[in-house]
Structure formats: structure tokens, C-alpha cells
Protein backbone atom coordinates (compact mmCIF):
# COMPACT_ATOMS: atom_id res chain seq x y z
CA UNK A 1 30.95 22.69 10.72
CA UNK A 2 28.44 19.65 9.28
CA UNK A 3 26.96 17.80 12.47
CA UNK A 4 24.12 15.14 11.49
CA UNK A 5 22.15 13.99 14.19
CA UNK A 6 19.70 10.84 14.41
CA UNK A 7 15.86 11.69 14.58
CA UNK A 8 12.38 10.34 14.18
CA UNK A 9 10.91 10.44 10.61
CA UNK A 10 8.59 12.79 11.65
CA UNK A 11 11.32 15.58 12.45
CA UNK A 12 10.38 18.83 11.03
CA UNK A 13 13.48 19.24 9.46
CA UNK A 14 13.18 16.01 7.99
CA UNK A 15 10.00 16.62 7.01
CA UNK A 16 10.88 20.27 5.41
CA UNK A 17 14.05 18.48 3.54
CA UNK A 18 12.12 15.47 2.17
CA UNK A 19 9.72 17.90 0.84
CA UNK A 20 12.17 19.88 -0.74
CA UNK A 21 13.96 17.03 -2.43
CA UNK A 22 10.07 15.82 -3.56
CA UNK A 23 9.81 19.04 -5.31
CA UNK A 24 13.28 18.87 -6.86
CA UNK A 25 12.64 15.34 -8.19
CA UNK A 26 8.92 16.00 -9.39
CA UNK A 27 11.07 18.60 -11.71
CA UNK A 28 13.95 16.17 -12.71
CA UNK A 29 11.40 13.69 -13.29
CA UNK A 30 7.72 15.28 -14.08
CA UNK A 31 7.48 13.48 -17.83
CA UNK A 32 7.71 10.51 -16.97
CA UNK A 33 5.63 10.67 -13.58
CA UNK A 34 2.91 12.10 -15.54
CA UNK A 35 2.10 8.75 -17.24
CA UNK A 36 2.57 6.99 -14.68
CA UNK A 37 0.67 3.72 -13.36
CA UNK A 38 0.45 2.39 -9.88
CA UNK A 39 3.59 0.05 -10.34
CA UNK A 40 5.52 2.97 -10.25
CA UNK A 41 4.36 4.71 -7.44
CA UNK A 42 4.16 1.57 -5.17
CA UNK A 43 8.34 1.11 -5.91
CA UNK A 44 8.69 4.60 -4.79
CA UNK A 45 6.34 4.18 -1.61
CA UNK A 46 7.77 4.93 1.90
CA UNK A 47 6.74 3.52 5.10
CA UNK A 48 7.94 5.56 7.56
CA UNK A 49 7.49 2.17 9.77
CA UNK A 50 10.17 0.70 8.06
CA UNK A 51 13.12 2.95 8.33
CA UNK A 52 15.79 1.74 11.08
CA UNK A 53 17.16 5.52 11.37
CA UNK A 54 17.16 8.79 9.97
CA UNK A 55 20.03 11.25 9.88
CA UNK A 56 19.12 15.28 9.32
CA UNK A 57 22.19 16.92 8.64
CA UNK A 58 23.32 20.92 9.55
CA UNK A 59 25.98 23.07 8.83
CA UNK A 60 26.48 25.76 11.38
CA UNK A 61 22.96 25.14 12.68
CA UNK A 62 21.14 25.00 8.93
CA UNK A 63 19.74 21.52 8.62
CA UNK A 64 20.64 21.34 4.98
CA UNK A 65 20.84 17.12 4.33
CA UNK A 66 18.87 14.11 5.10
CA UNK A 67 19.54 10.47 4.89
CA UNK A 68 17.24 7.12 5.99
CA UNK A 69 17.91 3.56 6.03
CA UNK A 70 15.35 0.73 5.80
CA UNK A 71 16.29 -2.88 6.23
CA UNK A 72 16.26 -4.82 3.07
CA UNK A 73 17.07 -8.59 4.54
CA UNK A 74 20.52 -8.47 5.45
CA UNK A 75 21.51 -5.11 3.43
CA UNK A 76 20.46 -1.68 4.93
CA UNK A 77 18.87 0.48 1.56
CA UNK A 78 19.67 4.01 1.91
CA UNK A 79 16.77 6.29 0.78
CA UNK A 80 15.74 9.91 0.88
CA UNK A 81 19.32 11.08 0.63
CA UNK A 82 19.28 15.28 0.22
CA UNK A 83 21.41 17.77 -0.04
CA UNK A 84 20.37 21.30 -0.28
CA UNK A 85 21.32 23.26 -3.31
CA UNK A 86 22.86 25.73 -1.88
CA UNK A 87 25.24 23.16 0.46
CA UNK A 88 25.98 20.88 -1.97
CA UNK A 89 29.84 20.29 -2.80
CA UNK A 90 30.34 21.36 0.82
CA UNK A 91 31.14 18.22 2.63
CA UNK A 92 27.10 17.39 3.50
CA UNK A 93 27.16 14.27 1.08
CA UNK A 94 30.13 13.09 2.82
CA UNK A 95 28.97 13.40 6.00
CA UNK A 96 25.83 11.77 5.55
CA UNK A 97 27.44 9.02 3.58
CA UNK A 98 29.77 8.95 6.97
CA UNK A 99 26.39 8.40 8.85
CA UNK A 100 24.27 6.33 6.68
CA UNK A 101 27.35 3.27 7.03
CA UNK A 102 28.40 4.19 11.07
CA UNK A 103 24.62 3.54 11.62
CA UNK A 104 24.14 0.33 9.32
CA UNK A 105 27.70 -1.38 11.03
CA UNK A 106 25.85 -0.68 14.39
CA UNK A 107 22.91 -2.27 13.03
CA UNK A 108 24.60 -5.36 11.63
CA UNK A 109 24.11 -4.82 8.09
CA UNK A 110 26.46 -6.61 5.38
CA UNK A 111 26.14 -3.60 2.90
CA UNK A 112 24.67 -0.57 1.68
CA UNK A 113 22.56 -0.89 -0.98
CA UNK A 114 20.73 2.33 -2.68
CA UNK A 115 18.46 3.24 -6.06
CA UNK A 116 18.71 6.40 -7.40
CA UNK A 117 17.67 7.95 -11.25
CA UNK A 118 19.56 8.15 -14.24
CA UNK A 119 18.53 12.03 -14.51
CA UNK A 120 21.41 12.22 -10.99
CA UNK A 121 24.03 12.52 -12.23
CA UNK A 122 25.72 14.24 -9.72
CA UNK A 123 24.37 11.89 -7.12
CA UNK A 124 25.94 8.76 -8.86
CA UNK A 125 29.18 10.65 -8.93
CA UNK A 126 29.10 11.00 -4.90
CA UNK A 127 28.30 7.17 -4.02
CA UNK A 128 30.97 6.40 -6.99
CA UNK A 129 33.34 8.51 -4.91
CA UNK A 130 32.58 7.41 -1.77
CA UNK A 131 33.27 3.53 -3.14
CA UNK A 132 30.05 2.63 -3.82
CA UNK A 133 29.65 0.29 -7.31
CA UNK A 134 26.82 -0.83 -9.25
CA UNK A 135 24.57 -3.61 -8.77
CA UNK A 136 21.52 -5.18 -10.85
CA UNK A 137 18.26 -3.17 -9.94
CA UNK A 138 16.84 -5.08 -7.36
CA UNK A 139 13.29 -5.31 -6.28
CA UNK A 140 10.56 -3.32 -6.09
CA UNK A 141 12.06 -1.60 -8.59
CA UNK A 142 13.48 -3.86 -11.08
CA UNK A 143 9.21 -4.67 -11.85
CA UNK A 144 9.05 -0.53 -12.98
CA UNK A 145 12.05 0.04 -15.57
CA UNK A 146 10.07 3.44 -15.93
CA UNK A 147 12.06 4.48 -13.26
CA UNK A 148 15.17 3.61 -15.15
CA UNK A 149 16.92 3.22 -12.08
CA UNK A 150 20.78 3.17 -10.89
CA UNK A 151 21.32 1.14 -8.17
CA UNK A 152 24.74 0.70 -6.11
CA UNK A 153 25.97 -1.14 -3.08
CA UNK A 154 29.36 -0.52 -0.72
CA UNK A 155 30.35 -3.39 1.71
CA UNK A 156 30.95 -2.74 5.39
């Protein structure tokens, strides 16, 4: 059974999660971080003081997926979205996804909006499935095309 609960940032399953998808990324992504300049790291910046709520989920008591949304004028971005390797194709996406747009309709948002990488395949595949489309990269990260980034939107 997937449950995902609502937590502070500073959750230590959040935190363990976040750091495992930081790993996984720095892997996916390590050429072109190593040349990197301080556009780049500014787009991908967090503020924990920004995020409206974040969603840890568990399957039968594992927390094995997280999910945060920050407010981005009248859209809600979705950020930090991770699924374990070992839980992925297991519902955890979906249930997150589930989440991520209960919690944005409660908080008024128009839409969804999220940036991933083009080395995420899999993860474009999800928010494709779930009936999320693609949008022009918007800002910060439209100023770094380093990042070569994917972004999407879904309505709610």
C-alpha cells in the first residue's frame, strides 16, 4: 500500500530521499555540471522557504518518493520529484502525481508546471502519462540552456 503524507522540508525522510535523488542526478548529469558557471547552479537553487508543501511517499512503511511544490505566480512548479529505484513502476509516481495536484487545487493554483532533464527519460514518460504536455522552458531556466531542460504543465 503507497500512503504519502505532507511534511516539513526538513523531514528526515525528505531529507534522506532528496539526497538520494542528488546523487542519482550528479551521475545522470556529472559532464555537464562539471563546467558549470553560477547561472546554472542559481536555476537549480532551492529555497526551502519557498515550497507551499512537501509530500514523502511510503509503501508499506518504506518512504520510497518525494514531491514539493513552490508557487510560481499563479502556477504551482513541482520540484524534487523521486522515486526510489527499487519502487519505481510500482504505483509511487502515480501517487505522488495524485498528491502534487490534490495539494495545488487546495492551494488555488491554475496548473502544474514542472522542469525536468532531457537525460529522464523515464520521468517525461510518467508526467506524459499522467496528462501532462510540454511547454516553452520558462524562467530561471530558460537563461541556462546548459540544463537543456524539458518542461511540462497539466491544468487543474
Amino acid at each position: 500500500m503507497i500512503e504519502v503524507r505532507t511534511c516539513d522540508w526538513n523531514d528526515p525522510d525528505g531529507e534522506r530521499l532528496r539526497a538520494a535523488m542528488d546523487a542519482e542526478m550528479g551521475e545522470r548529469y556529472a559532464d555537464r555540471a562539471a563546467g558549470a558557471g553560477p547561472e546554472l547552479w542559481a536555476a537549480l537553487a532551492v529555497d526551502p522557504e519557498e515550497f507551499v508543501s512537501v509530500g514523502v511517499a511510503s509503501r508499506d512503511g518504506e518512504p520510497v518518493g518525494h514531491a514539493a511544490l513552490r508557487r510560481r505566480g499563479a502556477d504551482l512548479e513541482l520540484k524534487r520529484m523521486y522515486v526510489t529505484p527499487e519502487a519505481r513502476g510500482s504505483g509511487v509516481s502515480r501517487a505522488l502525481l495524485d498528491w502534487v495536484e490534490q495539494t495545488a487545487r487546495k492551494a488555488g493554483a491554475v496548473r502544474v508546471i514542472l522542469q525536468t532533464g532531457d537525460r529522464q527519460p523515464d520521468a517525461v514518460r510518467v508526467y506524459e502519462r499522467e496528462g501532462y504536455t510540454f511547454i516553452p522552458v520558462y524562467p530561471p531556466y530558460a537563461a541556462v540552456p546548459e540544463l537543456h531542460s524539458i518542461c511540462m504543465a497539466k491544468s487543474l
